[in-house]
Protein backbone atom coordinates (compact mmCIF):
# COMPACT_ATOMS: atom_id res chain seq x y z
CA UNK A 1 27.82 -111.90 -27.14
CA UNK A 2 24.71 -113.00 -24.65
CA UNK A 3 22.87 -110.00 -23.98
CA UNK A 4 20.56 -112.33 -21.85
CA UNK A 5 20.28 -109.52 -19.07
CA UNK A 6 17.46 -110.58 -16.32
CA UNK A 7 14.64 -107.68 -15.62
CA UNK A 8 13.37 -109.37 -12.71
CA UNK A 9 14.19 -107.68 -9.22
CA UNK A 10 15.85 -109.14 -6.66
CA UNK A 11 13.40 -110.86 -3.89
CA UNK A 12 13.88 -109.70 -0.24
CA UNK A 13 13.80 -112.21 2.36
CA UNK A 14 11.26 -112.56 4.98
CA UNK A 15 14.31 -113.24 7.62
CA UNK A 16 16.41 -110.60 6.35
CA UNK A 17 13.97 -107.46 6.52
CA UNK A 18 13.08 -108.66 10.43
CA UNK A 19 16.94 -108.56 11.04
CA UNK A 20 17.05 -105.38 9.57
CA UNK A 21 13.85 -103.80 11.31
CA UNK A 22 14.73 -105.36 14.49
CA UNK A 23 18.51 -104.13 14.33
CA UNK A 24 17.46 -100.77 13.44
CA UNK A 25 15.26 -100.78 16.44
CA UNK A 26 17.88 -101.68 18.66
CA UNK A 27 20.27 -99.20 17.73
CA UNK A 28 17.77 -96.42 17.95
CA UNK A 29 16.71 -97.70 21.62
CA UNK A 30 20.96 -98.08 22.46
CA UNK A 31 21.50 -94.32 20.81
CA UNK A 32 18.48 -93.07 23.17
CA UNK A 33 20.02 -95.00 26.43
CA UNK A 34 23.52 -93.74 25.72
CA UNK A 35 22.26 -90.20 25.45
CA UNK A 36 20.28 -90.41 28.62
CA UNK A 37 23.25 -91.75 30.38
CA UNK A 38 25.57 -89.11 29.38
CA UNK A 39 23.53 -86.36 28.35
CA UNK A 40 20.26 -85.98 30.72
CA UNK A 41 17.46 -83.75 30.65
CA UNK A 42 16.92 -81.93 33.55
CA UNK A 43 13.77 -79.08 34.49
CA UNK A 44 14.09 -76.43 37.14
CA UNK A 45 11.78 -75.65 39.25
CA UNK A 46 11.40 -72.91 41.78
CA UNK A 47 13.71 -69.29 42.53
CA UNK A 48 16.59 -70.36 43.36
CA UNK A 49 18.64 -70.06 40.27
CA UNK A 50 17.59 -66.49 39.13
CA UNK A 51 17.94 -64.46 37.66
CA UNK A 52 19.70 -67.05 35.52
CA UNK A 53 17.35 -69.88 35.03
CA UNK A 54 13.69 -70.04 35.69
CA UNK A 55 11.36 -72.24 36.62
CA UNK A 56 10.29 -74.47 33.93
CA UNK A 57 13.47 -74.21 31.87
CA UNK A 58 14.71 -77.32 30.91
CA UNK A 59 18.71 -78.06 30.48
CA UNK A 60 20.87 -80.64 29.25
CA UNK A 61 23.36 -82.20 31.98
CA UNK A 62 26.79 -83.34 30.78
CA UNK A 63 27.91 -86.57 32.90
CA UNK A 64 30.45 -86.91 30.51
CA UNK A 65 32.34 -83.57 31.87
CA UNK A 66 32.75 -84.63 34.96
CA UNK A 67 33.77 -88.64 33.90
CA UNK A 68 37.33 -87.00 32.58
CA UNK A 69 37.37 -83.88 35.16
CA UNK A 70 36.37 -82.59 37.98
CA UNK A 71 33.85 -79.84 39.26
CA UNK A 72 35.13 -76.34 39.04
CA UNK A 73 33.90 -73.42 40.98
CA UNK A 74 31.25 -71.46 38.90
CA UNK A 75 29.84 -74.79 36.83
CA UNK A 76 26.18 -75.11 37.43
CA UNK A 77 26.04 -79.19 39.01
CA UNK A 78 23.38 -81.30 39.13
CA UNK A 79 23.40 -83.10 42.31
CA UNK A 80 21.62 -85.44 45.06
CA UNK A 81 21.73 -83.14 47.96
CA UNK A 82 22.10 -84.64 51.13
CA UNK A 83 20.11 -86.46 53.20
CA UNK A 84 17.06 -86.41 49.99
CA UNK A 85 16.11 -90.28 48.72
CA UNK A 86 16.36 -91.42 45.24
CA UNK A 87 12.95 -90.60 44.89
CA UNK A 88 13.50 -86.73 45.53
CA UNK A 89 13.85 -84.34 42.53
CA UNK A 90 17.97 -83.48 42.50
CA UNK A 91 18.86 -79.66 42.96
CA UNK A 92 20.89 -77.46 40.85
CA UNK A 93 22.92 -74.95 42.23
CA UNK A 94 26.29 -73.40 41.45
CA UNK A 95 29.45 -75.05 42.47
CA UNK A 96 31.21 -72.20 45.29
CA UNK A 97 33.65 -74.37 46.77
CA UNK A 98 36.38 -77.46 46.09
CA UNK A 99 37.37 -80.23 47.98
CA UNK A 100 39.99 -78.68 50.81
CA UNK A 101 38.46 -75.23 50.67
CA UNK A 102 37.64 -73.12 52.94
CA UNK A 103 34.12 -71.24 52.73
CA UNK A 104 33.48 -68.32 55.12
CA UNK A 105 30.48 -66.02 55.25
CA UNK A 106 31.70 -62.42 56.59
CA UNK A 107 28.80 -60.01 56.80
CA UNK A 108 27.07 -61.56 53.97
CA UNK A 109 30.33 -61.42 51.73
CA UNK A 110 31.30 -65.30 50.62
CA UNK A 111 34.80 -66.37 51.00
CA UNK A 112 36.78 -68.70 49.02
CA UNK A 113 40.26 -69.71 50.98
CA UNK A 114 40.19 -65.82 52.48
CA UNK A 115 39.49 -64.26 49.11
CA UNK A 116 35.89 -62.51 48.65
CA UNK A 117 34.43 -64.51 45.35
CA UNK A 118 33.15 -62.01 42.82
CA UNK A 119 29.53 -63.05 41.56
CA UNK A 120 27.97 -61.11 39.37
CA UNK A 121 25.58 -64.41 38.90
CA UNK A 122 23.68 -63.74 42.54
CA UNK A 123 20.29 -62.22 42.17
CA UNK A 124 20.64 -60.00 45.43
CA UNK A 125 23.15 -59.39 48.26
CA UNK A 126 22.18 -62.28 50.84
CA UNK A 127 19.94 -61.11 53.89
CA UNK A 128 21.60 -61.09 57.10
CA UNK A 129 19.94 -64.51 59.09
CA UNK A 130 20.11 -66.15 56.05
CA UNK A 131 23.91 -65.76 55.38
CA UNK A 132 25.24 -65.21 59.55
CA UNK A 133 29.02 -65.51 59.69
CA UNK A 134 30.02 -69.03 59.43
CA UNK A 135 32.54 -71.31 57.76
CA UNK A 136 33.41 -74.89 56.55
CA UNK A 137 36.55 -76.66 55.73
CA UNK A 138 35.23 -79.15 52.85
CA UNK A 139 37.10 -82.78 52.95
CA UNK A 140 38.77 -84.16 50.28
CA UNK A 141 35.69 -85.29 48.95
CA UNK A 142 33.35 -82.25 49.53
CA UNK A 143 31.85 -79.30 47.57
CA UNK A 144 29.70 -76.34 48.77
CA UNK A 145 26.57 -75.51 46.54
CA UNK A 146 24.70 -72.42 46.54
CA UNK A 147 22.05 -71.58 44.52
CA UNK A 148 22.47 -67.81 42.34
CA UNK A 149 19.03 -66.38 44.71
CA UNK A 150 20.91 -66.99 47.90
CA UNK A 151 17.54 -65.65 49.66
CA UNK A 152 15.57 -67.99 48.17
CA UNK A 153 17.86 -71.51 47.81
CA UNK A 154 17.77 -74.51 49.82
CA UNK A 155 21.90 -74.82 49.77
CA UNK A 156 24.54 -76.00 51.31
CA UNK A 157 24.00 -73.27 53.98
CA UNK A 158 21.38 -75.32 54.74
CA UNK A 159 22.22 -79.23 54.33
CA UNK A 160 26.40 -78.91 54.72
CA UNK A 161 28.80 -80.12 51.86
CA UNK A 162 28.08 -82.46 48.52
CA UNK A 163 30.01 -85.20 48.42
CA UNK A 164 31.68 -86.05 45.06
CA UNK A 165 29.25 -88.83 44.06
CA UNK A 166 26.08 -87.13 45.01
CA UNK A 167 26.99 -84.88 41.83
CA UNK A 168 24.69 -86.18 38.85
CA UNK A 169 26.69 -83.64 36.06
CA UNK A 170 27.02 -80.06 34.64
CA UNK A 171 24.16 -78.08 33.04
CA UNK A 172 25.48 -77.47 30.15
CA UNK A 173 22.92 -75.97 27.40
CA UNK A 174 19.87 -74.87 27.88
CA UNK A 175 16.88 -76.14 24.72
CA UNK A 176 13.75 -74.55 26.64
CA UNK A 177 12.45 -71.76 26.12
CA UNK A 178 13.63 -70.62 22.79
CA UNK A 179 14.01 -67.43 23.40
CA UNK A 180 16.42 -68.55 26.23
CA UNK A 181 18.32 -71.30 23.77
CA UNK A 182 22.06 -71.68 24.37
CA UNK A 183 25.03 -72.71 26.15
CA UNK A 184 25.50 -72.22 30.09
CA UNK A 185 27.42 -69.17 30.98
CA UNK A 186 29.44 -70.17 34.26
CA UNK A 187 31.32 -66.84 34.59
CA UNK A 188 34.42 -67.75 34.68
C-alpha cells in the first residue's frame, strides 16, 4: 500500500481568482439593476398623501405588479403625471378611477360609475372650489389619481387623466421610518 499522500495545497491561479472576482462583481451589479428595474425606491415629499404617508418616507414601488395586472382602484401608483418632463420628480397618488369609468364630483362627494366611493384613506372632506361638481369619462387607456389630502394634492382634478404608461408601479412597502415599517394598506 503507497501511503504517499501529498501535504502541499493546491495553487490558485492568477486567471482564475480575476474570473472569479470579476464574475462576482458582475452579478452583484446585475442583482442591483434587476432590483432597481422591478423594485424602485421612491421618497415622498409634500401633504398630499396624509395622513397616510409623510413627507420624507421612502417606499418600495412594485413594477412587477403591474407587468402581469393591471391598476386597481385603491393601489397607491407611482406615475409621470401629465404634461411634467422626465426630469420632474413623479407623483404618487391613489388610483380612484379605471379605464371606462366614470368620475363625478357631487357636492364634494366622489363618484365611481354613480356609486359614492367610501374612503376612509382621505385626510378631510374636500373644500368646496377645490372639488366643484364635475365629471370625466376616462378612455380605454385612462386613470384618475387623487392624492388621500384632496385639499392639498396636485391631482387629476388638476392635470385630467393618467394614461396607462405614464404609471411607473405600485407602492408597495414602506422601509422608512421604522416606526412606520410595513406593507401598503390600499383599503380594499
Amino acid at each position: 500500500m503507497n501511503a504517499n499522500i501529498s501535504t502541499d495545497r493546491p495553487r490558485l491561479r492568477r486567471a482564475g481568482l480575476l474570473f472569479e472576482v470579476f464574475s462576482t462583481l458582475f452579478f452583484i451589479v446585475a442583482v442591483y439593476s434587476l432590483a432597481e428595474m422591478s423594485i424602485p425606491r421612491s421618497n415622498l415629499d409634500g401633504p398630499s398623501m396624509q395622513p397616510n404617508f409623510y413627507a420624507g418616507q421612502y417606499l418600495l414601488i412594485s413594477r412587477v405588479h403591474y407587468l402581469f395586472g393591471e391598476p386597481q382602484p385603491n393601489d397607491v401608483a407611482v406615475f409621470q403625471a401629465p404634461g411634467d418632463t422626465p426630469d420632474d420628480p413623479r407623483l404618487i397618488k391613489r388610483v380612484i378611477g379605471v379605464p371606462r369609468d366614470t368620475i363625478e364630483f357631487i357636492d364634494q362627494v366622489v363618484y365611481r360609475n354613480g356609486l359614492a366611493i367610501d374612503e376612509p384613506y382621505i385626510n378631510e372632506p374636500c373644500e368646496p372650489r377645490l372639488c366643484p361638481d364635475r365629471r370625466w369619462e376616462l378612455g380605454p387607456d385612462q386613470y384618475f389619481m387623487m392624492g388621500d389630502n384632496r385639499n392639498h394634492s396636485r391631482d387629476s382634478r388638476v392635470f385630467g387623466p393618467v394614461r396607462r404608461e405614464a404609471i411607473v408601479g405600485e407602492a408597495v412597502f414602506r422601509y422608512w421610518p421604522p416606526e412606520r415599517f410595513g406593507t401598503i394598506n390600499t383599503f380594499r
